[in-house]
N, C-alpha and C. Protein backbone atom coordinates (compact mmCIF):
# COMPACT_ATOMS: atom_id res chain seq x y z
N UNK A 1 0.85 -1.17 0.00
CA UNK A 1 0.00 0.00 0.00
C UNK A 1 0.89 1.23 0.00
N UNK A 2 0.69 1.75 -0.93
CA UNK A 2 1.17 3.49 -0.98
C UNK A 2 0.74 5.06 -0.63
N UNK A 3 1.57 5.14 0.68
CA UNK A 3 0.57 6.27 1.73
C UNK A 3 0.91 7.76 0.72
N UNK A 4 0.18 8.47 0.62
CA UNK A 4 0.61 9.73 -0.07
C UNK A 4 0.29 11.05 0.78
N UNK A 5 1.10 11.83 1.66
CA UNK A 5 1.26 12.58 2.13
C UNK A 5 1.41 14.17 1.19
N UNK A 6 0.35 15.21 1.83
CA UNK A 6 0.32 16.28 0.51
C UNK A 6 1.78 17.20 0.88
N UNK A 7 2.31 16.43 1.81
CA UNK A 7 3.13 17.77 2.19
C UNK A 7 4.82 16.90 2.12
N UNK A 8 4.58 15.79 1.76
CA UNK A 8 5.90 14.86 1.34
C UNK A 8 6.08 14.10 0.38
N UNK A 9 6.67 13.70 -0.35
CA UNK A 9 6.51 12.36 -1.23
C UNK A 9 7.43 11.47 -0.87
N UNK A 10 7.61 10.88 -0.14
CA UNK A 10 8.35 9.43 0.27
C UNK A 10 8.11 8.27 -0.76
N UNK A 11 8.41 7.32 -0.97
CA UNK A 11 8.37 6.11 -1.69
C UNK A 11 9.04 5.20 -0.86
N UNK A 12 8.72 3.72 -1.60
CA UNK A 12 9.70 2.56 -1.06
C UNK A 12 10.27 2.15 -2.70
N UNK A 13 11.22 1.90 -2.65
CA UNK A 13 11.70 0.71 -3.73
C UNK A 13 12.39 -0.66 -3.33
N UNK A 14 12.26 -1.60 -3.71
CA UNK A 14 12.96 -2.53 -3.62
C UNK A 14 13.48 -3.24 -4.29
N UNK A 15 14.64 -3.35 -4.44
CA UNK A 15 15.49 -4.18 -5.36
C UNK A 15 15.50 -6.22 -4.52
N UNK A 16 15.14 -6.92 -5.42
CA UNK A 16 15.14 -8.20 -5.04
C UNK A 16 15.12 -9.31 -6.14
N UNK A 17 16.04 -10.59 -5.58
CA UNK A 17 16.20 -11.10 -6.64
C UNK A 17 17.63 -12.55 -6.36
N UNK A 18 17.70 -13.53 -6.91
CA UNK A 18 18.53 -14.48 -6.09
C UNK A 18 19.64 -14.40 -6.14
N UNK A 19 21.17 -14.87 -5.47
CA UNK A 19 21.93 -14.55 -5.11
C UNK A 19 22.74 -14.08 -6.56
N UNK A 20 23.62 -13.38 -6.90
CA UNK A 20 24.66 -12.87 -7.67
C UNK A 20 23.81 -12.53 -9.28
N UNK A 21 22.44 -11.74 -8.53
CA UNK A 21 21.72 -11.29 -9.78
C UNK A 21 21.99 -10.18 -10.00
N UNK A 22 22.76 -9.31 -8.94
CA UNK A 22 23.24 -7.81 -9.24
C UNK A 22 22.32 -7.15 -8.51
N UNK A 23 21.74 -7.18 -7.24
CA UNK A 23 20.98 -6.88 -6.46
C UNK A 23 21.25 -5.29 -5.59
N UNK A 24 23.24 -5.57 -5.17
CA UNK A 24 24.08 -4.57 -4.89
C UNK A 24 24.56 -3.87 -5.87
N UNK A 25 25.07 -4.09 -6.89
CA UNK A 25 25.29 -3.56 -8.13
C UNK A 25 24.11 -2.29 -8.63
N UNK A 26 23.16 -2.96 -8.22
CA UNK A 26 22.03 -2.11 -8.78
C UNK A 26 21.53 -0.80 -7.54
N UNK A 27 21.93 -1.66 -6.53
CA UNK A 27 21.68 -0.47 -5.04
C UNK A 27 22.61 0.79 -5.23
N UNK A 28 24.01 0.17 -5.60
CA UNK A 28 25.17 1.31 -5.31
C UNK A 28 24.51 1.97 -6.28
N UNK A 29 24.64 1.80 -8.12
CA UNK A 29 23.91 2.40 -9.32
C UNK A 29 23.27 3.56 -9.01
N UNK A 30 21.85 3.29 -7.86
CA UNK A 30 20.83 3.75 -7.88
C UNK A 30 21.66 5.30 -6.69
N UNK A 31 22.04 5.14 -5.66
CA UNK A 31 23.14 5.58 -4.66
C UNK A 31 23.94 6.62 -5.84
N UNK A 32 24.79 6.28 -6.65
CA UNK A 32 25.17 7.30 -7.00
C UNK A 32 24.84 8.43 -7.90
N UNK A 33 23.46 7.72 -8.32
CA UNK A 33 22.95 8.54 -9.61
C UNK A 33 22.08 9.80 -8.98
N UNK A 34 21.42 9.73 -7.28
CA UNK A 34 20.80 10.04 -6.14
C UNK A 34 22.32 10.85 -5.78
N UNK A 35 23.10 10.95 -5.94
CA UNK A 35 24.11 11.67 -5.20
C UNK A 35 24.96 12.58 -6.49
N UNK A 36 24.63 12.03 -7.93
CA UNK A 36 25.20 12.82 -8.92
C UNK A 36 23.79 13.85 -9.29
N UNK A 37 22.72 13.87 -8.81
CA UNK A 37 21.08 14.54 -8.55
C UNK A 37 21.53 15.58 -7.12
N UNK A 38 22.84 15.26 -6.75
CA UNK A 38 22.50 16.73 -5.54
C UNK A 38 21.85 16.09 -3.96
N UNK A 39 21.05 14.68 -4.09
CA UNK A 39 20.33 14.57 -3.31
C UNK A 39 21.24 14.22 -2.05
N UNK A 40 20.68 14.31 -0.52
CA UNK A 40 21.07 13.88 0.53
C UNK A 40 20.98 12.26 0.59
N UNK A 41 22.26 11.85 0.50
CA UNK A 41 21.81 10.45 0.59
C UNK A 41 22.45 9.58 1.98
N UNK A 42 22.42 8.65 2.55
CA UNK A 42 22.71 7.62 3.41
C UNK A 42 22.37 6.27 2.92
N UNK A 43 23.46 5.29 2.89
CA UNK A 43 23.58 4.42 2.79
C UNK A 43 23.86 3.05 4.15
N UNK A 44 23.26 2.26 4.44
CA UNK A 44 23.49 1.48 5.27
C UNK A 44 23.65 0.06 5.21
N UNK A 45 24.37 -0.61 5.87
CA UNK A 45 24.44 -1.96 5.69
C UNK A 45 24.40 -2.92 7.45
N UNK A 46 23.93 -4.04 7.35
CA UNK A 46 23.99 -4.73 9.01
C UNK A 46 25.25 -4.50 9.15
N UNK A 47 25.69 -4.42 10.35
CA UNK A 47 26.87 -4.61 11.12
C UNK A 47 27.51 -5.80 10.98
N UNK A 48 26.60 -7.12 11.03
CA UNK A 48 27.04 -8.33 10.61
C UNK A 48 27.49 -8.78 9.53
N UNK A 49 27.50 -7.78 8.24
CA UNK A 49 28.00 -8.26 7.18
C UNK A 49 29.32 -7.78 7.27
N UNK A 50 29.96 -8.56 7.32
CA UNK A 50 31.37 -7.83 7.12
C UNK A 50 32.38 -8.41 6.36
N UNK A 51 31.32 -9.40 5.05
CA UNK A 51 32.68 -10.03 4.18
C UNK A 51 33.56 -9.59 3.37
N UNK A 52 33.07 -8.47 2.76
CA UNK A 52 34.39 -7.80 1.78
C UNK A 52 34.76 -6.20 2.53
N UNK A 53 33.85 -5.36 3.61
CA UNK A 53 34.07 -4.38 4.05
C UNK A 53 33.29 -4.44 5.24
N UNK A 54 33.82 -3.35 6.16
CA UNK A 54 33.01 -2.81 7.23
C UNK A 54 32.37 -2.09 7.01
N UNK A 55 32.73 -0.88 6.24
CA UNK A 55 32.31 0.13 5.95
C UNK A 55 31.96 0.64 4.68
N UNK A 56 31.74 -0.27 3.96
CA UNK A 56 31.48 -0.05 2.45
C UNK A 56 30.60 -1.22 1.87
N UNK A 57 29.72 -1.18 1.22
CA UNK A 57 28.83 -2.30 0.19
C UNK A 57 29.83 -2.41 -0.81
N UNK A 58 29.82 -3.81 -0.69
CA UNK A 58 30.74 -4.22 -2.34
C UNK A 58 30.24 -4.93 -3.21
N UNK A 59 29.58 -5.20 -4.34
CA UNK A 59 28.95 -5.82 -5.27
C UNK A 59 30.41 -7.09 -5.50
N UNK A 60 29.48 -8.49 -5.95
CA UNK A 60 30.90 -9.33 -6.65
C UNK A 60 31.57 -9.19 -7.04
N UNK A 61 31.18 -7.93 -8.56
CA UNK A 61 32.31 -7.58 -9.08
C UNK A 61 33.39 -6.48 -8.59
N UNK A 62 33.10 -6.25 -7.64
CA UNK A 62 34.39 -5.17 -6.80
C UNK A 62 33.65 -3.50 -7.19
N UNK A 63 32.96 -3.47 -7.31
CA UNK A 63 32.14 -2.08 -7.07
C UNK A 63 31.62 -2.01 -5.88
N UNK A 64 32.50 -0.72 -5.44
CA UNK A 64 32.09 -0.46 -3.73
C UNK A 64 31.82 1.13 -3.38
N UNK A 65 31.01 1.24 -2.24
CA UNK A 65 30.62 2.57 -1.64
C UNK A 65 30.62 2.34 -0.45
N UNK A 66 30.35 3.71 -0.27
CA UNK A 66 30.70 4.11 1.67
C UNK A 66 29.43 3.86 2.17
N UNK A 67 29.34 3.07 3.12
CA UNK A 67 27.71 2.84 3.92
C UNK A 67 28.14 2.80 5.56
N UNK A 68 27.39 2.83 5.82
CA UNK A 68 27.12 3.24 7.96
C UNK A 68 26.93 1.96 8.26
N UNK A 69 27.84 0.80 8.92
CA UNK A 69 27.14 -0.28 9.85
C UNK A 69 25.97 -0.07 10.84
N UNK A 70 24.96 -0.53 10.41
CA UNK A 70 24.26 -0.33 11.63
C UNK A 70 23.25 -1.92 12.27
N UNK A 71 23.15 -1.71 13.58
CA UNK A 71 22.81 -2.50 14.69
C UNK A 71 21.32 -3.23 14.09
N UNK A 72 20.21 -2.42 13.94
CA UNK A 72 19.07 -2.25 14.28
C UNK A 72 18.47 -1.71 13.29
N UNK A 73 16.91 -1.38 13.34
CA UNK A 73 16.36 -0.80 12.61
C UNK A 73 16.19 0.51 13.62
N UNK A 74 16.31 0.99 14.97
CA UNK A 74 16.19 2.17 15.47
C UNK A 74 17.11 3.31 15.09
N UNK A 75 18.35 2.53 14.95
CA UNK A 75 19.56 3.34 14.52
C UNK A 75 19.45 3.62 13.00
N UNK A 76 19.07 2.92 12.17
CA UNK A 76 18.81 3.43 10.51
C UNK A 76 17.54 4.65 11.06
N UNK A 77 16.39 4.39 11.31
CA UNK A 77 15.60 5.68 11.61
C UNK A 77 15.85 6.85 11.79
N UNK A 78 16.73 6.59 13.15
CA UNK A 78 17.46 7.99 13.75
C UNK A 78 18.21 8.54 13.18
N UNK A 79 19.67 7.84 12.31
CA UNK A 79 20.37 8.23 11.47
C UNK A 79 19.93 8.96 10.12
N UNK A 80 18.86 8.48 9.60
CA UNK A 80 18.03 8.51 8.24
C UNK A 80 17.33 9.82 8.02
N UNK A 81 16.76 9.89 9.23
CA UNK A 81 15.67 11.28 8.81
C UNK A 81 16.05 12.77 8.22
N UNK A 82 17.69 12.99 8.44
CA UNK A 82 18.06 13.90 7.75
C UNK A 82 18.53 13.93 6.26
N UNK A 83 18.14 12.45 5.73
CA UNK A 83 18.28 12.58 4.54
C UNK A 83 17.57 12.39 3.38
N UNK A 84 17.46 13.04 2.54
CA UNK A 84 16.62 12.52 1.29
C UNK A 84 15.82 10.82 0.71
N UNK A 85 17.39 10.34 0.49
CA UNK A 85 17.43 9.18 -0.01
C UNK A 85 18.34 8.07 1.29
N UNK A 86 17.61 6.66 1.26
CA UNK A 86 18.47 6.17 2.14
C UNK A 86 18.32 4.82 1.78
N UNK A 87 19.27 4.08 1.70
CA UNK A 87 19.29 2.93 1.10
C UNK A 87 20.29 1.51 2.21
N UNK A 88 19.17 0.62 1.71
CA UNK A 88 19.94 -0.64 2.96
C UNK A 88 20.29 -1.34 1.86
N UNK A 89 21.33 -2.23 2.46
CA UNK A 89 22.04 -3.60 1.66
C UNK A 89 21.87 -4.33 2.64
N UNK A 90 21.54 -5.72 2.03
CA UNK A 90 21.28 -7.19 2.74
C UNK A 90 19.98 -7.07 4.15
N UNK A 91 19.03 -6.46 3.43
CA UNK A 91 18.01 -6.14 4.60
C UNK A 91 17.47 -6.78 5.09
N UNK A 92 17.45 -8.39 4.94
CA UNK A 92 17.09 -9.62 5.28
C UNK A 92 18.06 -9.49 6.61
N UNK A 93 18.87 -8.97 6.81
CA UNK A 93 18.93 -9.09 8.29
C UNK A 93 18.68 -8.54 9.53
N UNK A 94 17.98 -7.22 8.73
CA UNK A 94 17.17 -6.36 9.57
C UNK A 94 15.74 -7.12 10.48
N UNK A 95 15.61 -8.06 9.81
CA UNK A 95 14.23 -8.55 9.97
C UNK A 95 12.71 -8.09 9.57
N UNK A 96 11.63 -8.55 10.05
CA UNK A 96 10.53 -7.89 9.52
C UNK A 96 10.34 -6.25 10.79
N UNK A 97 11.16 -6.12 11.44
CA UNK A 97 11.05 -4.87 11.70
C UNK A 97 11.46 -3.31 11.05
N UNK A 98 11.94 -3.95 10.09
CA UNK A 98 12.50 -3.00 8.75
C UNK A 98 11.30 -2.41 8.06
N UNK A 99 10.63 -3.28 8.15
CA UNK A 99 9.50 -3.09 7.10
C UNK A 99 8.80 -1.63 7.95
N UNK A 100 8.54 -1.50 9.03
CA UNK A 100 7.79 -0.64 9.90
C UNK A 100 9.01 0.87 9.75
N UNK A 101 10.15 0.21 9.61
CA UNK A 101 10.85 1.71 9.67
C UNK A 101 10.98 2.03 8.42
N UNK A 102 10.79 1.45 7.73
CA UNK A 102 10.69 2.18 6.17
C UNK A 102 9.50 2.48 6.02
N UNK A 103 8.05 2.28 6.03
CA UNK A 103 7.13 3.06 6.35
C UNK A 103 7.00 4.13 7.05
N UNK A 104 7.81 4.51 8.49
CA UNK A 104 7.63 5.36 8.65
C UNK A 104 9.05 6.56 8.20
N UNK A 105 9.84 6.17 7.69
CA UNK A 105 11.05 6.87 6.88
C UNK A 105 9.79 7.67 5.71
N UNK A 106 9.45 6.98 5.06
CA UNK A 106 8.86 7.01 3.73
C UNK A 106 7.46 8.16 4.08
N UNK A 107 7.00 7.93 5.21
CA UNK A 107 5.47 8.80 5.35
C UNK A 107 6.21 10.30 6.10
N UNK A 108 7.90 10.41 6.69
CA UNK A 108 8.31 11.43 7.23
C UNK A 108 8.79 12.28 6.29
């Protein structure tokens, strides 16, 4: 369901799709084209991923960007609201409590 606020336009997108379909490839893509637009962006990834970076999303093929480890879905919220655009990698480990903070990211 798509809430439409007269005084915001938020969206969700989601990129999804099975493993080494270009899922990250297509996140960073979207990340820099949102940042070559001027826009405020944040990028985040779980804390737990930490196979090719801590601090950066890396697609297979070695295309990488700067993203925020974070814990939780409270800390993407809090972190998030000052920015335009904000984008997670591997959000399956956020759990289904992700889903509630991107709704309310999206209706703020």
């Amino acid at each position: 369901m798509h809430h439409r606020n007269p005084h915001h336009s938020g969206w969700i997108e989601v990129i999804c799709g099975s493993m080494f379909s270009g899922k990250t490839e297509e996140l960073i893509r979207r990340i820099r084209l949102a940042e070559i637009a001027r826009q405020k962006v944040i990028l985040f990834k779980p804390t737990m991923d930490d196979r090719f970076s801590q601090t950066h999303v890396v697609s297979h093929d070695q295309r990488k960007i700067r993203a925020l480890p974070a814990n939780d879905t409270r800390e993407i919220v809090e972190l998030a609201r000052a920015y335009e655009v904000v984008g997670i990698d591997e959000a399956q480990f956020f759990g289904m409590p992700l889903v509630a903070a991107c709704q309310q990211l999206a209706d703020e």
